[in-house]
Protein backbone atom coordinates (compact mmCIF):
# COMPACT_ATOMS: atom_id res chain seq x y z
CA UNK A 1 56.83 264.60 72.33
CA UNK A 2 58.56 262.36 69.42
CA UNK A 3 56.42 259.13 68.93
CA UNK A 4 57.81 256.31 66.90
CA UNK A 5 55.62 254.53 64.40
CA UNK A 6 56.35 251.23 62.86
CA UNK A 7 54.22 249.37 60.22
CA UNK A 8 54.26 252.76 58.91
CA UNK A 9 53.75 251.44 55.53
CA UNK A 10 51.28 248.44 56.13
CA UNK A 11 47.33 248.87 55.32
CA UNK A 12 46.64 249.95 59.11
CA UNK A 13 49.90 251.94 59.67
CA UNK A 14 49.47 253.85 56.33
CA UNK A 15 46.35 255.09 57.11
CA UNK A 16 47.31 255.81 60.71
CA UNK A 17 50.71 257.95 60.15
CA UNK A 18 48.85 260.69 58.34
CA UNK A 19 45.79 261.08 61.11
CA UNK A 20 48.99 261.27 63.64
CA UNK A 21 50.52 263.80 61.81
CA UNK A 22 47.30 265.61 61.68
CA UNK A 23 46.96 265.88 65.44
CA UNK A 24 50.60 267.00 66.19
CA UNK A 25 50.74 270.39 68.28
CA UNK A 26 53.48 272.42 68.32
CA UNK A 27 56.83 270.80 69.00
CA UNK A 28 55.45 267.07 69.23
CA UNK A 29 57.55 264.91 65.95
CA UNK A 30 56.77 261.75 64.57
CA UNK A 31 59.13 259.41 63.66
CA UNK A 32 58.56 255.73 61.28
CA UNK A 33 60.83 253.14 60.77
CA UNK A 34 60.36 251.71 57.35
CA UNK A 35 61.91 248.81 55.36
CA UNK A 36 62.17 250.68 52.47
CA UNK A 37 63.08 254.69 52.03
CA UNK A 38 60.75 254.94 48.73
CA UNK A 39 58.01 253.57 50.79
CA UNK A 40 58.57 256.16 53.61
CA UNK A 41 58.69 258.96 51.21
CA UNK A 42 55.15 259.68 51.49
CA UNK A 43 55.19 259.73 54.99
CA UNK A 44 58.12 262.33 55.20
CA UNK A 45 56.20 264.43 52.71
CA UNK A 46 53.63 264.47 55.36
CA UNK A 47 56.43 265.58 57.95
CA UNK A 48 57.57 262.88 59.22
CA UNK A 49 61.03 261.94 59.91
CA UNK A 50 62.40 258.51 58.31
CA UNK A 51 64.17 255.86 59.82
CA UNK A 52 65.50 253.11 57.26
CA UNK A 53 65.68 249.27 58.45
CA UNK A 54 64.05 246.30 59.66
CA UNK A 55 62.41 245.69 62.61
CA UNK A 56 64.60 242.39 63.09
CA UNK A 57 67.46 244.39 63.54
CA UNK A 58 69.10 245.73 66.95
CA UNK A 59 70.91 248.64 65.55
CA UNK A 60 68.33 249.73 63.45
CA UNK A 61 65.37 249.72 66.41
CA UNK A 62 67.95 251.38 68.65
CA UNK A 63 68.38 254.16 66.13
CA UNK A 64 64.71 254.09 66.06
CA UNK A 65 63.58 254.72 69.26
CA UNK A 66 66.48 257.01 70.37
CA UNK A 67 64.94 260.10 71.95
CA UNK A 68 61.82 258.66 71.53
CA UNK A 69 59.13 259.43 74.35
CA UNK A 70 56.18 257.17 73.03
CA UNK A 71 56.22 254.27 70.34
CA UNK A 72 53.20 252.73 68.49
CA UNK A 73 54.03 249.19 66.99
CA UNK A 74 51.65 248.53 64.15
CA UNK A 75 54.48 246.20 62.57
CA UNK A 76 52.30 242.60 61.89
CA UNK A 77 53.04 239.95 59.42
CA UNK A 78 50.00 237.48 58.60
CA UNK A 79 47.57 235.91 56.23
CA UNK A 80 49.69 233.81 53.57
CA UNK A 81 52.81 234.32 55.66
CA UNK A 82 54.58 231.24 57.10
CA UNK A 83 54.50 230.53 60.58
CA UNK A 84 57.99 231.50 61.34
CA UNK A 85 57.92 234.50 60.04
CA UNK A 86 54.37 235.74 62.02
CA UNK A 87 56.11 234.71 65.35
CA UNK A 88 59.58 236.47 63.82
CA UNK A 89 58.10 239.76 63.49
CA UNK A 90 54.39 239.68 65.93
CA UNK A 91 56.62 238.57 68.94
CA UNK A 92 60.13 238.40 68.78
CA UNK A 93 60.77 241.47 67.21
CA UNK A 94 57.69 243.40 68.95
CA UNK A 95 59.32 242.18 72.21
CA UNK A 96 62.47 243.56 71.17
CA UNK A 97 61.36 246.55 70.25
CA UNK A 98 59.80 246.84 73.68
CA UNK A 99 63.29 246.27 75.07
CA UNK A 100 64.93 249.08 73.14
CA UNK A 101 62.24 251.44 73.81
CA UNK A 102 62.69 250.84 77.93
CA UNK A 103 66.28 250.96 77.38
CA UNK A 104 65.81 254.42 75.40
CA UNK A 105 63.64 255.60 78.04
CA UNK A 106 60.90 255.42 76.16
CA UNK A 107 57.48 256.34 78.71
CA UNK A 108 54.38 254.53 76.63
CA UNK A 109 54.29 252.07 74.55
CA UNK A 110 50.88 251.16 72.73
CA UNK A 111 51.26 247.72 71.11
CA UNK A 112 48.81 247.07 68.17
CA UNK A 113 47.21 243.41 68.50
CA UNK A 114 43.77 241.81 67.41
CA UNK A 115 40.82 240.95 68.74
CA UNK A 116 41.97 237.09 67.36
CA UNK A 117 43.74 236.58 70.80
CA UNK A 118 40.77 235.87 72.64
CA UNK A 119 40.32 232.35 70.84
CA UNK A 120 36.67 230.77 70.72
CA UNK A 121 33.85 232.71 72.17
CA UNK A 122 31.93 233.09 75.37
CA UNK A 123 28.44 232.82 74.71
CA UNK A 124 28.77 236.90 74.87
CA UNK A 125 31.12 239.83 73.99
CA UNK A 126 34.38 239.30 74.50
CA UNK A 127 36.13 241.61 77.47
CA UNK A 128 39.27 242.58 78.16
CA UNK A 129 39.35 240.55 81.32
CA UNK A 130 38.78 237.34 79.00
CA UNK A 131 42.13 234.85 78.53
CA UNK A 132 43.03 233.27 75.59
CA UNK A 133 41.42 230.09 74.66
CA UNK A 134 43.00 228.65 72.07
CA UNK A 135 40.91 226.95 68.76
CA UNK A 136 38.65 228.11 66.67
CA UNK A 137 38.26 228.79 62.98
CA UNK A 138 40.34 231.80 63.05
CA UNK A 139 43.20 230.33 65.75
CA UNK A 140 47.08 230.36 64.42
CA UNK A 141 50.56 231.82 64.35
CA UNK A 142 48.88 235.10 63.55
CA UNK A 143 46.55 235.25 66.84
CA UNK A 144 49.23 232.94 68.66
CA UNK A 145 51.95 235.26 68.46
CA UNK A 146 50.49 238.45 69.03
CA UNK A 147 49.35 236.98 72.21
CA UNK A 148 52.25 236.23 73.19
CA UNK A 149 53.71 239.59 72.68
CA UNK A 150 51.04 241.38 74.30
CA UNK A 151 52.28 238.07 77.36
CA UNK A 152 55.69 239.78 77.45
CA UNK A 153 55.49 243.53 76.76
CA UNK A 154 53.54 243.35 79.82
CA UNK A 155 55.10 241.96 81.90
CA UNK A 156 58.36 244.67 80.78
CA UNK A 157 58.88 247.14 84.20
CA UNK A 158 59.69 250.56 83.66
CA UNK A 159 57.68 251.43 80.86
CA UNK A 160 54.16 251.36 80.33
CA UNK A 161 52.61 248.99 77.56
CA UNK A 162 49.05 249.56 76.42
CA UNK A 163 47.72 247.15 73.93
CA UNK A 164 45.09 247.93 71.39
CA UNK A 165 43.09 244.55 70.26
CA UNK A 166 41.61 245.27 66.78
CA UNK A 167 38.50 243.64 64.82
CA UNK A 168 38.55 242.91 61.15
CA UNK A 169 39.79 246.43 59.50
CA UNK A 170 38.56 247.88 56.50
CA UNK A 171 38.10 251.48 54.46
CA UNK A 172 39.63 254.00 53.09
CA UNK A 173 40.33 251.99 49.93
CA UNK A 174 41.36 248.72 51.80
CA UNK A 175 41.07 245.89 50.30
CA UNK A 176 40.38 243.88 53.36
CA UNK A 177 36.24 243.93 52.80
CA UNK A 178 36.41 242.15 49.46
CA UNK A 179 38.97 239.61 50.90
CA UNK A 180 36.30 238.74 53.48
CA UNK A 181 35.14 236.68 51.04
CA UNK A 182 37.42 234.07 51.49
CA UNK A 183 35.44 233.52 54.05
CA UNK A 184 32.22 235.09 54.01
CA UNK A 185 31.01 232.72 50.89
CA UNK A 186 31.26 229.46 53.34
CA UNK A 187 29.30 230.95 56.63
CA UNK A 188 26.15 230.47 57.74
CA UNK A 189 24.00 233.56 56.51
CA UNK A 190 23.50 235.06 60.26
CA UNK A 191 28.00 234.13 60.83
CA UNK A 192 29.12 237.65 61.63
CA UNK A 193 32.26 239.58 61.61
CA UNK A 194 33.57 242.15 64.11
CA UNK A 195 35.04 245.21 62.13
CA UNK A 196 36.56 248.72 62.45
CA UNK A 197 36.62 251.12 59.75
CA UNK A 198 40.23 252.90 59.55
CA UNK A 199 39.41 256.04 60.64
CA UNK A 200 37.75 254.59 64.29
CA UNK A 201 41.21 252.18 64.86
CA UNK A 202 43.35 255.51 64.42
CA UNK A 203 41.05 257.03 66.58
CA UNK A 204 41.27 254.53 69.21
CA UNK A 205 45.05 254.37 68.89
CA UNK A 206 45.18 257.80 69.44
CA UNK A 207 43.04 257.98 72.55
CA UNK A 208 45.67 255.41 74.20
CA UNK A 209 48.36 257.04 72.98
CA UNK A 210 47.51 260.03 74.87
CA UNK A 211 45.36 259.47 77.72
CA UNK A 212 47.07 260.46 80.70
CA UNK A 213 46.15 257.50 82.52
CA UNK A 214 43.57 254.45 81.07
CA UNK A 215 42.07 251.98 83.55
CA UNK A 216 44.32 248.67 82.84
CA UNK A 217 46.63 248.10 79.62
CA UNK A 218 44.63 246.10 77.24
CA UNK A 219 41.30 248.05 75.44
CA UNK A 220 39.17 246.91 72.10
CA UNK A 221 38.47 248.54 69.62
CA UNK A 222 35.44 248.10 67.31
CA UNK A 223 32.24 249.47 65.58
CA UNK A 224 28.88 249.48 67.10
CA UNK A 225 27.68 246.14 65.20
CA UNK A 226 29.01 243.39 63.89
CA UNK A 227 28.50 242.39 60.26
CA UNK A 228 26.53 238.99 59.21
CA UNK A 229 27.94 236.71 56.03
CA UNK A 230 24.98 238.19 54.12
CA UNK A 231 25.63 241.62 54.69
CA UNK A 232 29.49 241.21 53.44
CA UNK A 233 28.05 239.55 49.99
CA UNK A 234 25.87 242.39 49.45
CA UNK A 235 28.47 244.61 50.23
CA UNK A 236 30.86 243.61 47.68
CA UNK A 237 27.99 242.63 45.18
CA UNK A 238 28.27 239.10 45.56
CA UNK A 239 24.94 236.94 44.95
CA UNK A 240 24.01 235.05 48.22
CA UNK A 241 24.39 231.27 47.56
CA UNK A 242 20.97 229.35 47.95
CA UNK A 243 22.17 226.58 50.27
CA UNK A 244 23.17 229.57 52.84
CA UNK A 245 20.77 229.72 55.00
CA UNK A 246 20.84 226.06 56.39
CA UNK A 247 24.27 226.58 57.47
CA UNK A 248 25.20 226.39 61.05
CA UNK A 249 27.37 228.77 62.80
CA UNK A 250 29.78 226.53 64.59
CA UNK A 251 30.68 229.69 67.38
CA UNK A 252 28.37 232.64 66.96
CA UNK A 253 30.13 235.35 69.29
CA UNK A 254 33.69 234.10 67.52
CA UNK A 255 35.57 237.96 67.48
CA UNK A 256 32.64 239.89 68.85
CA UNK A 257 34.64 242.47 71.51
CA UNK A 258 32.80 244.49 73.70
CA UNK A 259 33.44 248.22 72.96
CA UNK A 260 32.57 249.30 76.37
CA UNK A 261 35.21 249.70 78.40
CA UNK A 262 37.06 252.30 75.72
CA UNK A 263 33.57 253.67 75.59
CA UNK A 264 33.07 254.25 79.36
CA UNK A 265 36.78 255.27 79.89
CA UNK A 266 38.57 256.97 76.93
CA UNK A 267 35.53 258.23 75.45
CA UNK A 268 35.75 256.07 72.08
CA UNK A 269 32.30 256.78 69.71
CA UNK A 270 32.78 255.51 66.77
CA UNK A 271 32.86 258.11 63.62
CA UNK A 272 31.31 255.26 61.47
CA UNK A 273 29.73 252.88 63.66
CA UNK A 274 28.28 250.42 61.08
CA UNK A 275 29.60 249.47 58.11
CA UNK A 276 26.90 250.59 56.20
CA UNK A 277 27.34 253.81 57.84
CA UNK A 278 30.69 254.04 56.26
CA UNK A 279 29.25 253.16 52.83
CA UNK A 280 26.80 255.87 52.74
CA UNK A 281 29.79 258.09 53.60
CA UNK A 282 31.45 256.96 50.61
CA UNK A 283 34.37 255.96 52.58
CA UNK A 284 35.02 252.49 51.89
C-alpha cells in the first residue's frame, strides 16, 4: 500500500506524517507532496518519499499520486488568507486532486475538512446527517469551500471519498490553543469550543484510512467535551475579564459534533479526551 499525504508540512499534516509512518507494516510506503524540499526533509528522514510541487499544479499532482493506492488531503489554506486563495487550494485544487487520484487508480481517498461546514447549530450535537446552514460567527471562505469540496469529491464515481470533519485542533506544541484567544476573550464565560488534540485527529484519520468498509463517507472527529471561554483563559493563563459573565452566547451548540457515530462504528476513544486531560499529560 503507498498512501499519498499532502499538507505534509502544515500544523495538522506535520504531526500526522510521522504517526503514519509509525503504523506502516511491511511493504506499505508513504509518499508527501510538499511545496518546498527543505520542508519535506524531515519527513523523508522519517522514511518517507518526497514529492516537490504545488498542489495547484496538474503535472505535479499527477506525479503525486502515480501508483498511489490511497491519498489523505490535509492541504487547507485559512485564517488571514484571502478568500481566493481558501477556495484556490480547499476546493479547486482538493477537487483536482480527487480527479488525478481516480484517474491514477487511486482506491480511497480520505479528504480532511472541519467541523465549520455544518454552519449555525441545532439546538444539539451536530451529526453527520446535518446540511450546511450557512451563518454564524465562524461562517466564510474557509468553511465555504471545504464544503464544497467535500460537495464534489463525493459525488466523484470510481473511487471512494471519505471525509474527516475536524474540531478546533491543538497539542503537541501547536500554537492553535493560545490563538483561541482571539476569540475566547469576547465570549460569554459558558461559549464553548469543540477541540481535538493531535494525537486523537491522526487517530481518527487513520481509522478511515483503513477500515475496510465505514458506514457512509463523512465521520467527526472530536474529544469527549467541549471547552467553555473560561476554561481556554485559564488554560493559557489569561485573567478572566469581570464583565464576562453577563455575556450572552448568541448559538450555544455552534461546532459541537457528535463523536458517536466514529465511536459506535470505527471504534474511535479518544487518547486524551479532555483538554485538561492532555495538560496533565504534558502534551500540549
Amino acid at each position: 500500500m503507498l498512501t499519498l499525504v499532502t499538507g505534509a508540512t502544515g500544523q495538522v499534516g506535520r504531526r500526522f506524517v510521522p504517526r503514519l509512518l509509525a503504523q506502516r507494516r511491511p511493504g506499505e510506503q508513504v509518499r508527501v507532496l510538499v511545496r518546498d524540499a527543505a520542508r519535506g526533509e524531515a519527513c523523508a528522514a522519517l522514511g518517507a518519499q518526497v514529492v516537490v510541487g504545488d498542489l495547484r499544479d496538474e503535472e505535479a499532482l499527477g506525479k503525486a499520486v502515480a501508483g498511489a493506492d490511497a491519498v489523505v488531503n490535509v492541504a487547507a489554506s485559512f485564517r488571514g488568507v484571502p478568500d481566493e486563495e481558501a477556495w484556490a487550494v480547499n476546493r479547486d485544487a482538493a477537487v483536482a486532486l480527487g480527479r488525478a487520484a481516480l484517474t491514477a487508480g487511486v482506491r480511497r481517498f480520505v479528504q480532511v475538512s472541519t467541523g465549520l461546514v455544518y454552519g449555525v447549530g441545532r439546538g444539539r450535537p451536530l451529526t453527520e446527517d446535518d446540511e450546511t446552514r450557512p451563518g454564524g460567527a465562524m461562517w466564510g471562505a474557509y468553511p465555504e469551500s471545504k464544503a464544497a469540496a467535500e460537495r464534489e469529491l463525493l459525488a466523484l464515481e470510481g473511487m471512494e471519498v471519505r471525509v474527516g470533519r475536524l474540531p478546533f485542533v491543538y497539542g503537541d506544541g501547536d500554537p492553535h490553543l493560545a490563538q483561541s484567544l482571539r476569540w475566547a476573550v469576547h465570549w460569554a464565560s459558558t461559549q464553548r469550543l469543540h477541540m481535538g488534540h493531535h494525537a486523537d485527529v491522526a487517530q481518527g484519520l487513520l481509522r478511515l484510512l483503513y477500515a475496510p468498509a465505514v458506514n457512509g463517507p463523512v465521520h467527526n472527529i472530536a474529544d469527549d467535551a467541549p471547552v467553555t471561554a473560561v476554561e481556554l483563559l485559564r488554560l493559557n493563563g489569561v485573567e478572566v475579564p469581570a464583565d464576562m459573565h453577563i455575556r450572552t452566547d448568541p448559538d450555544p451548540w455552534l461546532g459541537i459534533m457528535s463523536t458517536e457515530k466514529i465511536r459506535r462504528d470505527l471504534g474511535f476513544r479518544p487518547l486524551y479526551p479532555t483538554v485538561w486531560s492532555a495538560r496533565d499529560a504534558g502534551v500540549l
